[in-house]
C-alpha atoms as a PDB file:
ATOM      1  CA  UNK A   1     198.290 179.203 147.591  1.00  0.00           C
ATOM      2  CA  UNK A   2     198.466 176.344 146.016  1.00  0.00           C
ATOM      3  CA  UNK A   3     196.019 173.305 145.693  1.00  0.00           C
ATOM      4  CA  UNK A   4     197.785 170.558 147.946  1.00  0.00           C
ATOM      5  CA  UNK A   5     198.167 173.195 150.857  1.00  0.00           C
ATOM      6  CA  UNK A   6     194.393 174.107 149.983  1.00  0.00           C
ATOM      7  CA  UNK A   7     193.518 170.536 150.144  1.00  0.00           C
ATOM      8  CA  UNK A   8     195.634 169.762 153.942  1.00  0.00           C
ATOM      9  CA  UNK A   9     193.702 172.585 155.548  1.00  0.00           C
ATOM     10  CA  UNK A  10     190.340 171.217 154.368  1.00  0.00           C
ATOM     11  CA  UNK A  11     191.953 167.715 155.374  1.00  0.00           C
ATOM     12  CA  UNK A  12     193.002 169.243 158.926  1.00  0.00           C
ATOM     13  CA  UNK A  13     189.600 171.458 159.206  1.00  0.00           C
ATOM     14  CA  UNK A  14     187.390 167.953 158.651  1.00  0.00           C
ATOM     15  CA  UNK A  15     189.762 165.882 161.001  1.00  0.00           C
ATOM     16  CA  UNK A  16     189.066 168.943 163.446  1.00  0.00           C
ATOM     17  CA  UNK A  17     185.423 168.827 163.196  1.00  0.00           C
ATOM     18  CA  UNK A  18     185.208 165.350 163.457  1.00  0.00           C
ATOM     19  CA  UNK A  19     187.549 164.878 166.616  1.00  0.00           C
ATOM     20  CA  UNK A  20     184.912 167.737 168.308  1.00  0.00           C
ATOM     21  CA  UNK A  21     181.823 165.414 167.324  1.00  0.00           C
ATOM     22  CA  UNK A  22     183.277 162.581 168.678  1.00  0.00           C
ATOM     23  CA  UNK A  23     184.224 164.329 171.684  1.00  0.00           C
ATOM     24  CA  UNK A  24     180.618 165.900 171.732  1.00  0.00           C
ATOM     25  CA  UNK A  25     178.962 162.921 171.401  1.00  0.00           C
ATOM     26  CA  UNK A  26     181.189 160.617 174.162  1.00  0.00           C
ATOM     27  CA  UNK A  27     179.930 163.653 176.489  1.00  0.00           C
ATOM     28  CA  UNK A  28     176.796 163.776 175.826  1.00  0.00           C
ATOM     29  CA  UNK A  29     176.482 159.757 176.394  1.00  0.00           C
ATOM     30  CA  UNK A  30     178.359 160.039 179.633  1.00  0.00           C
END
């Protein structure tokens, strides 16, 4: 594997976790 796959999946693993806080976070206001 090379670096610029390695370095999408971390890109696509911290857009992940950030879409779930935001989504966590709108919930828990509402």
């Amino acid at each position: 594997m090379n670096v610029s796959s390695k370095f999408v999946i971390c890109l696509n693993l911290v857009s992940a976790s950030t879409l779930l806080l935001l989504l966590s976070a709108r919930y828990a206001w509402f």
